[in-house]
Protein backbone atom coordinates (compact mmCIF):
# COMPACT_ATOMS: atom_id res chain seq x y z
CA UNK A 1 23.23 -123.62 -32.20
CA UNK A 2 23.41 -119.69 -32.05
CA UNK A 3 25.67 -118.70 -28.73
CA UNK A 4 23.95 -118.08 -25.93
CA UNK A 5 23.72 -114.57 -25.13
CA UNK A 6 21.82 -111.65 -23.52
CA UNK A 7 21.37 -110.53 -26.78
CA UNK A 8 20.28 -113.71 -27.85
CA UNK A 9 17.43 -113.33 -25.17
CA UNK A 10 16.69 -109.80 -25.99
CA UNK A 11 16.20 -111.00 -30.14
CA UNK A 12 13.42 -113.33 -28.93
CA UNK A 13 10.40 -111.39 -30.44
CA UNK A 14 7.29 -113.45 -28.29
CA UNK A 15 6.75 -114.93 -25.36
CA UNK A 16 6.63 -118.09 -26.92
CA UNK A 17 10.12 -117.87 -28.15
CA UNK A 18 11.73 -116.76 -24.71
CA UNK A 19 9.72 -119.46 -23.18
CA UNK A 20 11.64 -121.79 -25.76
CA UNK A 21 14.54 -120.09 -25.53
CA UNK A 22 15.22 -120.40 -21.94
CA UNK A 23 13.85 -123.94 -21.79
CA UNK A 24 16.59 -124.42 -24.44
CA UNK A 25 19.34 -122.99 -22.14
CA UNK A 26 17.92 -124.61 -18.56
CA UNK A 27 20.58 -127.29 -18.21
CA UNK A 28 23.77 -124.38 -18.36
CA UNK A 29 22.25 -121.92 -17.08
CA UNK A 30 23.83 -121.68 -13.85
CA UNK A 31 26.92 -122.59 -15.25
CA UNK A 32 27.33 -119.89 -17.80
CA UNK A 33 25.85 -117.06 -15.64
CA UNK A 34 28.07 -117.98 -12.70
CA UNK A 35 31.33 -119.28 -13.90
CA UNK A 36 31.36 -117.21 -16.96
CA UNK A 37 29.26 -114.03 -16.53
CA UNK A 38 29.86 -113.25 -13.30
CA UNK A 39 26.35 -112.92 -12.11
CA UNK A 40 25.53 -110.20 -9.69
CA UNK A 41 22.20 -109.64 -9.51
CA UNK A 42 21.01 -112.52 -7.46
CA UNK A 43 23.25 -111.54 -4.42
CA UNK A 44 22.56 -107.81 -4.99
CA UNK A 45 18.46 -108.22 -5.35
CA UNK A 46 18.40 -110.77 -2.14
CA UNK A 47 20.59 -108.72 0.09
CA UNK A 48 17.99 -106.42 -0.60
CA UNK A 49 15.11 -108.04 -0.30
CA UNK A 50 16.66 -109.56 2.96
CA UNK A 51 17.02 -105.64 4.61
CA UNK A 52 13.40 -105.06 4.50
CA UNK A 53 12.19 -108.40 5.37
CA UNK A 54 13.87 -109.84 8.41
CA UNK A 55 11.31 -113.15 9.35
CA UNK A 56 12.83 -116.37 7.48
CA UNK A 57 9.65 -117.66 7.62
CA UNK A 58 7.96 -114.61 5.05
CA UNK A 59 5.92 -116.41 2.82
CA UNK A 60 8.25 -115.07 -0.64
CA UNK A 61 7.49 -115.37 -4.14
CA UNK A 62 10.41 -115.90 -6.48
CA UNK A 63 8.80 -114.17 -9.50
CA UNK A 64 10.64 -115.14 -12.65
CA UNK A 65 12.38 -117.81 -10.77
CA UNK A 66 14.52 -119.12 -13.63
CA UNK A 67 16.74 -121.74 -12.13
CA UNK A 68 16.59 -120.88 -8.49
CA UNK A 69 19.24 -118.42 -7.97
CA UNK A 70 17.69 -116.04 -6.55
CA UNK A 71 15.86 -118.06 -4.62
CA UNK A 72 18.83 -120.40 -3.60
CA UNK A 73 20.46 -117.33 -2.25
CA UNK A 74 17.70 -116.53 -0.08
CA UNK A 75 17.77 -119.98 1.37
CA UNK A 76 21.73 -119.93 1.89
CA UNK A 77 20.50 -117.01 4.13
CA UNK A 78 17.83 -118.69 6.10
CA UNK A 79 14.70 -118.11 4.71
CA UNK A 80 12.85 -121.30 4.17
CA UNK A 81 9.18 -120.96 2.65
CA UNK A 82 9.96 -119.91 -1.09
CA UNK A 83 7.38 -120.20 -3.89
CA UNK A 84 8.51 -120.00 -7.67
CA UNK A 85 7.02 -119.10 -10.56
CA UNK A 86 8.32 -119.45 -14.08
CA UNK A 87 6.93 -119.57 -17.74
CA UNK A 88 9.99 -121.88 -18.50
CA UNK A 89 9.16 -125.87 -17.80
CA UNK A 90 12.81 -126.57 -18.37
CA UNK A 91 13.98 -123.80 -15.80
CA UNK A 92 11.62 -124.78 -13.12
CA UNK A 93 12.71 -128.31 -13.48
CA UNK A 94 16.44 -127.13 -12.87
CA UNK A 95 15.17 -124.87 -9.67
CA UNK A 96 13.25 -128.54 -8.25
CA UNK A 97 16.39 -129.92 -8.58
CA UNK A 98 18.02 -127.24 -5.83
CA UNK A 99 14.98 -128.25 -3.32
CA UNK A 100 14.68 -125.09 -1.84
CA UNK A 101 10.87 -123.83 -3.10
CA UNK A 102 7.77 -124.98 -1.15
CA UNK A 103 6.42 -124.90 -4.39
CA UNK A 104 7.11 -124.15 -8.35
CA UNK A 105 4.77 -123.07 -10.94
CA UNK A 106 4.78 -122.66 -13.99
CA UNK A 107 2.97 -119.43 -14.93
CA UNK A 108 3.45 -115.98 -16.86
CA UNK A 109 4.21 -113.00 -15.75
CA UNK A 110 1.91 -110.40 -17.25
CA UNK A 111 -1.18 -112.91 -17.05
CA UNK A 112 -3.07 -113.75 -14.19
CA UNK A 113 -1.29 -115.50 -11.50
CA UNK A 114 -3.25 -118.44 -9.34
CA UNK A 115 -2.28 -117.62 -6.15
CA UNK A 116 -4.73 -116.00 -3.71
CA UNK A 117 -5.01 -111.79 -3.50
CA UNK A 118 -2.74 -111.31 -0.12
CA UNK A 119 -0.97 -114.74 -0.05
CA UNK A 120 2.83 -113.01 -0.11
CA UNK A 121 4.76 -111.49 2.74
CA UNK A 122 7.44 -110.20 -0.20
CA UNK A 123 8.36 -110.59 -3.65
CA UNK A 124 11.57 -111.49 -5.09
CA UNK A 125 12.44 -110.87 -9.33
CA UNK A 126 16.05 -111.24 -9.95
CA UNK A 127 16.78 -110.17 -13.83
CA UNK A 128 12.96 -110.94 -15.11
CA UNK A 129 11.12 -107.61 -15.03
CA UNK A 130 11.67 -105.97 -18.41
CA UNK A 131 11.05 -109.14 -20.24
CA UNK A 132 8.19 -109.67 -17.77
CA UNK A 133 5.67 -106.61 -19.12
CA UNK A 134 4.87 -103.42 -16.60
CA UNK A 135 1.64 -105.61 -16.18
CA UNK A 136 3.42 -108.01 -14.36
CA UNK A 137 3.25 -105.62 -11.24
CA UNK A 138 -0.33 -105.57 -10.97
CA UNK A 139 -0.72 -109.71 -9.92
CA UNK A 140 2.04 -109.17 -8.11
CA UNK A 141 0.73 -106.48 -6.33
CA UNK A 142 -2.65 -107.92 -5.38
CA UNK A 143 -0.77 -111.28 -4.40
CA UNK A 144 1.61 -109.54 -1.91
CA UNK A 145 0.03 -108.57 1.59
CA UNK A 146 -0.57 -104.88 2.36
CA UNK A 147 2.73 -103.51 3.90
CA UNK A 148 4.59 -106.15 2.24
CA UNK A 149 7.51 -105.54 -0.31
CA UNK A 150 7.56 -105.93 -4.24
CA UNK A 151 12.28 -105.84 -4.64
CA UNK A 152 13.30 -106.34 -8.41
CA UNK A 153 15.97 -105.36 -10.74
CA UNK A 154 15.02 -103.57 -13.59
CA UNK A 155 17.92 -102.87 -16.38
CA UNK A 156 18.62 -99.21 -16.50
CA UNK A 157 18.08 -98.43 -20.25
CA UNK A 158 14.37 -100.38 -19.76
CA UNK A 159 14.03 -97.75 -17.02
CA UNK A 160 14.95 -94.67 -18.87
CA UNK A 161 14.72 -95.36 -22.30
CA UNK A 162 11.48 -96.90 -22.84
CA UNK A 163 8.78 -94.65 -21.28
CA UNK A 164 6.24 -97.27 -20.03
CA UNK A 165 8.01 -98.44 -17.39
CA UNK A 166 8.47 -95.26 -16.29
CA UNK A 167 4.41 -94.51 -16.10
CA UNK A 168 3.50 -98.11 -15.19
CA UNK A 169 6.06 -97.13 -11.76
CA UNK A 170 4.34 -93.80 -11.58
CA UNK A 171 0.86 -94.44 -11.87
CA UNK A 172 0.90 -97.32 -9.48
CA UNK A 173 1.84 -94.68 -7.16
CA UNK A 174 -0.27 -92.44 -7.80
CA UNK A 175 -3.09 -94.64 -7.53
CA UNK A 176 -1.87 -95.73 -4.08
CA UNK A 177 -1.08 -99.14 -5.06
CA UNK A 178 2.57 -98.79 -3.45
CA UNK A 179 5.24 -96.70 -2.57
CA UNK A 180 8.84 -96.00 -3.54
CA UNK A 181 10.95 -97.02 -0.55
CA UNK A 182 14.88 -97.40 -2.29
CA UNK A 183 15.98 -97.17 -5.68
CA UNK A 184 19.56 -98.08 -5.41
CA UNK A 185 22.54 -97.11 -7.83
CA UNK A 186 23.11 -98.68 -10.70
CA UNK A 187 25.27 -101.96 -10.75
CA UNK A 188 26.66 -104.25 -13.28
CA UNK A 189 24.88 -107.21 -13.48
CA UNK A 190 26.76 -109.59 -16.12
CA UNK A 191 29.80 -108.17 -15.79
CA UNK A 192 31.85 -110.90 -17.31
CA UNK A 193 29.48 -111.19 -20.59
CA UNK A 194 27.97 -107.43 -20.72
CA UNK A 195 29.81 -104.96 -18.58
CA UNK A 196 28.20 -102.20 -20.22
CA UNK A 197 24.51 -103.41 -19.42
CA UNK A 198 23.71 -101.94 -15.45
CA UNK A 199 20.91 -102.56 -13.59
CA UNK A 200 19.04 -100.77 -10.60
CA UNK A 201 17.65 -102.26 -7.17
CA UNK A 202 13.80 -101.42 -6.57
CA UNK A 203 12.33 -101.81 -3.16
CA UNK A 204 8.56 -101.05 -3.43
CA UNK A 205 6.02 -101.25 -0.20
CA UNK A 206 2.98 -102.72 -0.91
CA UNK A 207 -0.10 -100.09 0.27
């Protein structure tokens, strides 16, 4: 079996084959991103999701859930009513086994999302959004209550180098859909399997 490796999700060339692909790597998942990689990201995203949105009981979608960690981080903090959402059956399967999410689904970014317009009090994506398309934010716009926040992480070179993410984040401003409220420094995010690869913090309020 081919290592298992950010560029080994980057090579996947549809959605079908990161859907595979991370349903192939569910049951190490948090195994090789903690103990090995060094995984930032979920503490970084969370303890900035958790400075704009103070009530524990913020209804919070974990948008590219994965296993859980993001969301398990948010729970270590106190916040209790968690909804996931995954393309990946075998990921979701590994976050029901942390029993922290109200409730998991297993949907795609970029599609349609069946969840009422308004449902969210925030939105949580820890290391999804750049494999998730710029379409991803509109669902996740309309499914996040006015005033509420949209806080991702968004790899650096996705943010620079290719120039639709750039005008996706643009013209949803424009258009009044949100506003830019912190875009932090960049961070490593796997620094113990790609210390050259940094990431940004995104705090968007939903208008």
């Amino acid at each position: 079996m081919e290592r298992r490796s950010l560029e080994w999700i980057d090579a996947a060339t549809s959605r079908e084959e990161f859907e595979e692909r991370y349903d192939e790597w569910g049951s190490t998942y948090d195994k090789d991103l903690i103990e090995a990689w060094d995984y930032k990201l979920p503490a970084f995203i969370g303890d900035l999701l958790m400075k704009y949105v103070t009530n524990h009981n913020a209804r919070i979608l974990d948008a590219g859930a994965g296993t859980g960690l993001g969301g398990e981080y948010l729970h270590n903090n106190g916040y209790n009513n968690l909804f996931a959402v995954d393309m990946s059956q075998g990921m979701l399967d590994e976050a029901e086994r942390k029993e922290i999410y109200h409730r998991l689904d297993r949907m795609v970014l970029g599609e349609k999302l069946d969840y009422p317009s308004n449902y969210f009090d925030a939105v949580l994506s820890v290391g999804t959004i750049g494999h998730a398309p710029p379409e991803s934010f509109d669902e996740l716009i309309r499914t996040t209550k006015s005033s509420g926040f949209i806080v991702f992480s968004l790899r650096t070179t996705r943010y620079y180098d290719e120039p639709q993410w750039y005008r996706k984040l643009q013209s949803l401003e424009k258009t009044g859909k949100w506003r830019l409220v912190e875009k932090t420094d960049p961070i490593q995010g796997l620094p113990g399997e790609s210390p050259d690869s940094y990431w940004y913090g995104l705090v968007y309020e939903v208008l």
